[in-house]
Protein backbone atom coordinates (compact mmCIF):
# COMPACT_ATOMS: atom_id res chain seq x y z
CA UNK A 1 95.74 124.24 102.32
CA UNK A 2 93.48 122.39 99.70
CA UNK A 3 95.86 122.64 97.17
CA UNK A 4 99.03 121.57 99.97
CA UNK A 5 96.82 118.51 100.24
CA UNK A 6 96.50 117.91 96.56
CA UNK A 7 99.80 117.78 96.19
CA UNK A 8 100.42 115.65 99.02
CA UNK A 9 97.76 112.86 97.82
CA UNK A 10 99.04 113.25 94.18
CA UNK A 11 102.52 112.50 95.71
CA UNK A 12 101.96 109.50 97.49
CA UNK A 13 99.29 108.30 94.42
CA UNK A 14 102.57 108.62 92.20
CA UNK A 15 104.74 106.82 94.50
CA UNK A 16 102.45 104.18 94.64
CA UNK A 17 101.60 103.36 91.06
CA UNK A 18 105.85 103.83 90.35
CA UNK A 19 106.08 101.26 93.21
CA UNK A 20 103.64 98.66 91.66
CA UNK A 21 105.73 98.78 89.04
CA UNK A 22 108.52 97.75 90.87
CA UNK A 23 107.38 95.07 92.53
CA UNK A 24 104.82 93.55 89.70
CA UNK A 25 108.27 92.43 88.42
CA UNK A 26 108.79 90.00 91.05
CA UNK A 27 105.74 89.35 92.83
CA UNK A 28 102.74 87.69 91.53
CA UNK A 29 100.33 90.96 91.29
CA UNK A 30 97.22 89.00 93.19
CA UNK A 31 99.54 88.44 96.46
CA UNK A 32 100.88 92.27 96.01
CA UNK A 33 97.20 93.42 95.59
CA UNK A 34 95.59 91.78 98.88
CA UNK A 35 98.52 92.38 100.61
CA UNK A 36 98.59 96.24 99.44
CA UNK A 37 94.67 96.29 100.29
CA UNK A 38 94.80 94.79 103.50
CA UNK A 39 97.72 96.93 104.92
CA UNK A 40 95.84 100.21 103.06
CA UNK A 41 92.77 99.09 105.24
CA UNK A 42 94.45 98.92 108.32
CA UNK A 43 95.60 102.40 107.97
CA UNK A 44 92.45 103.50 107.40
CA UNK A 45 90.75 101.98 110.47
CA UNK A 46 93.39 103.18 112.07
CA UNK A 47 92.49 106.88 111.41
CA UNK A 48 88.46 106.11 111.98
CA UNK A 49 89.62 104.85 115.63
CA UNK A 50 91.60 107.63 115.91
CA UNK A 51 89.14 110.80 114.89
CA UNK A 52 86.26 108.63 116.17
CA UNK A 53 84.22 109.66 113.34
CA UNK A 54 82.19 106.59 113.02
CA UNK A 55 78.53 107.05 111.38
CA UNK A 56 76.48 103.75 110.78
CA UNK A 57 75.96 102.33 107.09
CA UNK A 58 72.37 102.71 106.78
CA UNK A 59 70.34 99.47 104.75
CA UNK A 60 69.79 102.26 101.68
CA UNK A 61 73.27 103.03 101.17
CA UNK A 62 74.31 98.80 100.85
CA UNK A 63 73.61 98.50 96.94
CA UNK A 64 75.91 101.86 96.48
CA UNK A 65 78.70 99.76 98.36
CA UNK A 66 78.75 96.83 97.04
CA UNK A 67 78.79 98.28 93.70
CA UNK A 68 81.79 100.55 94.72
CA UNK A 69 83.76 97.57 96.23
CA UNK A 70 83.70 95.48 92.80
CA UNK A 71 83.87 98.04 90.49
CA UNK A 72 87.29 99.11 93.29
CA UNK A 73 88.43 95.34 92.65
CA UNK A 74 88.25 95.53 89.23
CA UNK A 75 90.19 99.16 89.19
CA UNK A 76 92.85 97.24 91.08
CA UNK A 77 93.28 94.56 88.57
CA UNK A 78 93.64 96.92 85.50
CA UNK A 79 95.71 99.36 87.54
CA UNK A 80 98.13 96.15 88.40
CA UNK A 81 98.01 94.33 85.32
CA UNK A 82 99.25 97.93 83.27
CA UNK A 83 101.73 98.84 84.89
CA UNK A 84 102.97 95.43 85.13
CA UNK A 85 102.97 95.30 81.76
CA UNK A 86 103.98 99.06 81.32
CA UNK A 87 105.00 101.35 79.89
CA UNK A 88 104.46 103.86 82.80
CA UNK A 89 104.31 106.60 80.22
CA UNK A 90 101.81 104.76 78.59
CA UNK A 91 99.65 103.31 81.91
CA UNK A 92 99.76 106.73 83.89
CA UNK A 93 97.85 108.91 81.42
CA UNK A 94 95.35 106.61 80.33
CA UNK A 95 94.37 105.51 84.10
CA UNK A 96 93.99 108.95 84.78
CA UNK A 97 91.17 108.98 82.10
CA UNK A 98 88.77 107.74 84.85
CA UNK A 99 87.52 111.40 84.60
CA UNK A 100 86.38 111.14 80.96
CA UNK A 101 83.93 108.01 82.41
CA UNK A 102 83.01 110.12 85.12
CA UNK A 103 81.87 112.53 82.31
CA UNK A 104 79.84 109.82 81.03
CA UNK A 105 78.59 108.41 83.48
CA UNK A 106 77.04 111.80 84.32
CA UNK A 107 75.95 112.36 80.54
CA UNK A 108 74.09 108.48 80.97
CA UNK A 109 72.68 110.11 84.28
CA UNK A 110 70.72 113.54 82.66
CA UNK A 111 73.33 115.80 83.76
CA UNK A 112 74.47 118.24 81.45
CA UNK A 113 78.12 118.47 80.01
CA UNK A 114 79.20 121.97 79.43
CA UNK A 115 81.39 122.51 75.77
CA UNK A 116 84.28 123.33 77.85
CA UNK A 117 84.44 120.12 79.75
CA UNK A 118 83.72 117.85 76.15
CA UNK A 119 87.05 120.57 75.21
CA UNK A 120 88.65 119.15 77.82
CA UNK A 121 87.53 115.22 76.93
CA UNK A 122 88.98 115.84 73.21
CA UNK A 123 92.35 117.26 74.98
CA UNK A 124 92.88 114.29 77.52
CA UNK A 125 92.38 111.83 73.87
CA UNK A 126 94.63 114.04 71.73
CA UNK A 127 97.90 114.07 74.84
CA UNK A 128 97.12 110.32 75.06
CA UNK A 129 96.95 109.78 71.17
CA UNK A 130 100.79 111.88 71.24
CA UNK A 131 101.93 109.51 73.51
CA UNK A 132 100.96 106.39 71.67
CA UNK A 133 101.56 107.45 68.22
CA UNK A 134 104.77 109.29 68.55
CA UNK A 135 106.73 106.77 70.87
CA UNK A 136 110.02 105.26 69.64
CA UNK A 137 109.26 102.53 66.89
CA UNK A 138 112.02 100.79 67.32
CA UNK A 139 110.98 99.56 71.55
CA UNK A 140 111.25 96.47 72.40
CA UNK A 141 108.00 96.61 74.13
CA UNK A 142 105.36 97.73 71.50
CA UNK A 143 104.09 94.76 70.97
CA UNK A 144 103.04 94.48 74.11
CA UNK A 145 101.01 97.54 74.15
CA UNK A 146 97.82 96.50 73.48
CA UNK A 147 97.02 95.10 76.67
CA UNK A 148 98.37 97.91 78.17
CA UNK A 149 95.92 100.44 77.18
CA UNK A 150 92.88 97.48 77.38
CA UNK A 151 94.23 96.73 81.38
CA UNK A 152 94.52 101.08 81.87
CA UNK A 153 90.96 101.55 80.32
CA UNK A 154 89.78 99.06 82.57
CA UNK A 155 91.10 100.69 85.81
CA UNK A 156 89.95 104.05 84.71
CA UNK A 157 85.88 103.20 83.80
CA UNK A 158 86.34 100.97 87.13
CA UNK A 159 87.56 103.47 88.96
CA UNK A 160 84.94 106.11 87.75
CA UNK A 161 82.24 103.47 88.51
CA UNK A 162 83.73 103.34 92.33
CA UNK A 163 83.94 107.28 92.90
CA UNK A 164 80.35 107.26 91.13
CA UNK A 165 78.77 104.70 93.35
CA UNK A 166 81.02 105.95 96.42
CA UNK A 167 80.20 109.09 96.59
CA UNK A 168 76.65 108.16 96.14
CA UNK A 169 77.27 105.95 99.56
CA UNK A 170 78.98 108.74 101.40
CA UNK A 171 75.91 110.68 100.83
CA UNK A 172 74.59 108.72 103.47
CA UNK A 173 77.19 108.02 105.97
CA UNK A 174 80.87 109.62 106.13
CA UNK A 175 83.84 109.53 104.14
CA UNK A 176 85.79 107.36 105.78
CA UNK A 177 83.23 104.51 106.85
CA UNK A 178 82.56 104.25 102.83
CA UNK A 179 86.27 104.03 102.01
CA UNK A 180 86.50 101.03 104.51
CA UNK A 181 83.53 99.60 103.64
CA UNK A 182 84.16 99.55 99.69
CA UNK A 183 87.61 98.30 100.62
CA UNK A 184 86.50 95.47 102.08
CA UNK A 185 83.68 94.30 99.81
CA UNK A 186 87.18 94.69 97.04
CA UNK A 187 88.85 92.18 99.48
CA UNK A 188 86.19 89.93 99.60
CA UNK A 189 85.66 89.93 95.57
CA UNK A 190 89.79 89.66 94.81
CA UNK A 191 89.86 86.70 97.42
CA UNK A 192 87.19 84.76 96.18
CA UNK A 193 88.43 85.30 92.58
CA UNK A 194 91.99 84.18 93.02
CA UNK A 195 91.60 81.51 95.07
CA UNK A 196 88.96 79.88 92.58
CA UNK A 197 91.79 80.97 89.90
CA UNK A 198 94.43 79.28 92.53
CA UNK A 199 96.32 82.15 92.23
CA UNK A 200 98.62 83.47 94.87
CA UNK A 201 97.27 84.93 98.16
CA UNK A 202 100.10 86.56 99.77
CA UNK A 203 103.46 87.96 98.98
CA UNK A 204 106.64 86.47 100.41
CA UNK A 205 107.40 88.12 104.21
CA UNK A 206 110.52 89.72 102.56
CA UNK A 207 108.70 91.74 100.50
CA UNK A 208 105.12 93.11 103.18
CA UNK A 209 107.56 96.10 104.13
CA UNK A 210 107.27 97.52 100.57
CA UNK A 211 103.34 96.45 100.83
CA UNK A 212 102.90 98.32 104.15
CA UNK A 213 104.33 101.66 102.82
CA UNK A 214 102.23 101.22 99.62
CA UNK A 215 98.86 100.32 101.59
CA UNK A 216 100.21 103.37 103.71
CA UNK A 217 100.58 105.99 100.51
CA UNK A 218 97.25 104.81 99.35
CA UNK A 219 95.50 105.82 102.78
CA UNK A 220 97.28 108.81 102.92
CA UNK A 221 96.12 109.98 100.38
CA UNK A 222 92.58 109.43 100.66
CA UNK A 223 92.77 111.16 104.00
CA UNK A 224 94.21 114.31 101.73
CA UNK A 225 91.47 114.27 99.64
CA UNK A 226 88.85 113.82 102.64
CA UNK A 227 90.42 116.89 104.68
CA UNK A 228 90.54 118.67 101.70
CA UNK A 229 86.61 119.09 102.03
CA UNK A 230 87.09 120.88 105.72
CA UNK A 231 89.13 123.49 104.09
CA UNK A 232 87.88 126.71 101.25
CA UNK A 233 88.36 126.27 97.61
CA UNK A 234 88.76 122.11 98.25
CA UNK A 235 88.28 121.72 94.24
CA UNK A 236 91.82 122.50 94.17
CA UNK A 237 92.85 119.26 95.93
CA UNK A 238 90.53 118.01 93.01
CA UNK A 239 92.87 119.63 90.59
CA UNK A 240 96.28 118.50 91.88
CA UNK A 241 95.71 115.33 92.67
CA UNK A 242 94.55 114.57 89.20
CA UNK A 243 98.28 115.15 88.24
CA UNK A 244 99.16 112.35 89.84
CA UNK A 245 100.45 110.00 87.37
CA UNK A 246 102.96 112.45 86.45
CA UNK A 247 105.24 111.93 89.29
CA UNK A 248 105.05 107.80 88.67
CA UNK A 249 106.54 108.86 84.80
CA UNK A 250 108.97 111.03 86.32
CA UNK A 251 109.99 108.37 88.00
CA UNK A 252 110.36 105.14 86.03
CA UNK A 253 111.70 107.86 83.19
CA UNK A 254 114.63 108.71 85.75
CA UNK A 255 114.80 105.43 88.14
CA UNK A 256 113.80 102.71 85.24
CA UNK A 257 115.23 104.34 82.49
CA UNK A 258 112.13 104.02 80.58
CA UNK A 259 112.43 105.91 77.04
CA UNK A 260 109.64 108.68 76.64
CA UNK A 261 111.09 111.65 73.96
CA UNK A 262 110.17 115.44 74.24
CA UNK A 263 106.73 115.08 72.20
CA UNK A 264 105.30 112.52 74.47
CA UNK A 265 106.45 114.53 77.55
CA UNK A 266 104.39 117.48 75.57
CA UNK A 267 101.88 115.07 75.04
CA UNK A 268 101.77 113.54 79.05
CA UNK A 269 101.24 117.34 80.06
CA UNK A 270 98.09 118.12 77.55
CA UNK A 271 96.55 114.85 78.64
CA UNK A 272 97.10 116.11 82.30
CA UNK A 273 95.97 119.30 81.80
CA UNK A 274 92.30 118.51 80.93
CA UNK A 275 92.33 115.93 83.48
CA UNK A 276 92.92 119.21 85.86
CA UNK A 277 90.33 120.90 83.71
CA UNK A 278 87.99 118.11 84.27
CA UNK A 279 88.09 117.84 88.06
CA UNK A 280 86.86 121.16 88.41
């Protein structure tokens, strides 16, 4: 069941980057971001009403959250701004690099780093260094690379510093109250930034349905990765979902026509496999 619910949460983590891509093309990414927020947090209190599993926020658990919910705004704004830009083959693997931070961030905290997991560190940077190096030199889009990999190293030390700080929160409280909570501190901090920027607030109507589903596929698979913990051997969910950007290249490779050649697919799957390794 844990790894069913990997799979599940690496699905709908895949869909959702591949559609950000979609629609970063013709909607301004701060409107798609709230929008995708706000409809991912109404899922989400949906689900607390639902199981009922509400457990106050105690005062020594605040600092963890409101570190989570800006570090989680500022993983949303590299994840956007990436695959935006794209290329997905290029965006996916090096957002799912949030694990080598994590590795740091554990190193910076005392804990110690076995040789296999440092293996695994030099294996993630040698898939990503295949895919970089050995793409086509003739695309159009190379030039545009370099922000690229800046935006996707953003989102993946932001995203490390949200699952550090998070985790620290659920500690005291319950999954699902710290998921809403960072979520809306992240509201609160992309609000206040675009509208000082004057940048767009909200999407056109036409386009909320694709929002909803993506706010949807977000909260979805949180849940997975929550209910993963009420079921043996839950580091499997873990293992799977760290897959996940495989799926979005799949995807834009097959749907957007994107141009990735049989060494970078070799080198997608090495970076993915000590991303597994790492989420031991």
């Amino acid at each position: 069941m844990s790894l069913i619910l990997g799979l599940i949460a690496a699905a709908c983590w895949g869909l959702h980057d591949f559609c950000i891509r979609l629609t970063s093309q013709s909607t301004p990414i701060s409107a798609a971001m709230i929008a995708v927020m706000i409809f991912g947090l109404l899922f989400q209190t949906t689900l607390l009403v639902a199981t009922s599993n509400y457990t106050p926020l105690p005062p020594n658990s605040f600092a963890q959250i409101l570190f989570a919910g800006v570090s989680f705004a500022a993983a949303n704004c590299g994840l956007y701004v990436a695959f935006q830009r794209g290329p997905v083959w290029l965006a996916a693997p090096l957002v799912a690099c949030f694990c080598v931070f994590s590795v740091g961030i554990a190193m910076f905290g005392g804990a110690t780093v076995s040789v296999g997991q440092l293996t695994a560190v030099g294996v993630i940077l040698c898939g990503i260094t295949m895919i970089a190096v050995l793409a086509d030199r003739d695309d159009d889009h190379e030039t545009s690379y370099f922000w690229t990999i800046v935006s996707a190293l953003i989102c993946a030390a932001a995203f490390a510093s949200t699952f550090h700080f998070g985790q620290s929160a659920t500690e005291l409280t319950n999954g699902l109250v710290s998921a809403i909570i960072t979520r809306i501190v992240a509201i609160g901090v992309l609000l206040t930034g675009f509208w000082t920027l004057r940048l767009p607030l909200w999407p056109a109507v036409s386009s909320l349905g694709a929002f909803a589903v993506m706010g949807v596929l977000d909260g979805v698979a949180i849940f997975s990765i929550m209910s993963a913990g009420n079921h043996p051997n839950p580091e499997y969910a873990s293992v799977t979902t760290a897959m996940y950007g495989l799926p979005t290249i799949w995807l834009a490779a097959f749907f957007l026509k994107e141009r990735i050649n049989a060494v970078q697919w070799l080198g997608c799957l090495i970076a993915f496999f000590g991303v597994g390794y790492l989420s031991l």
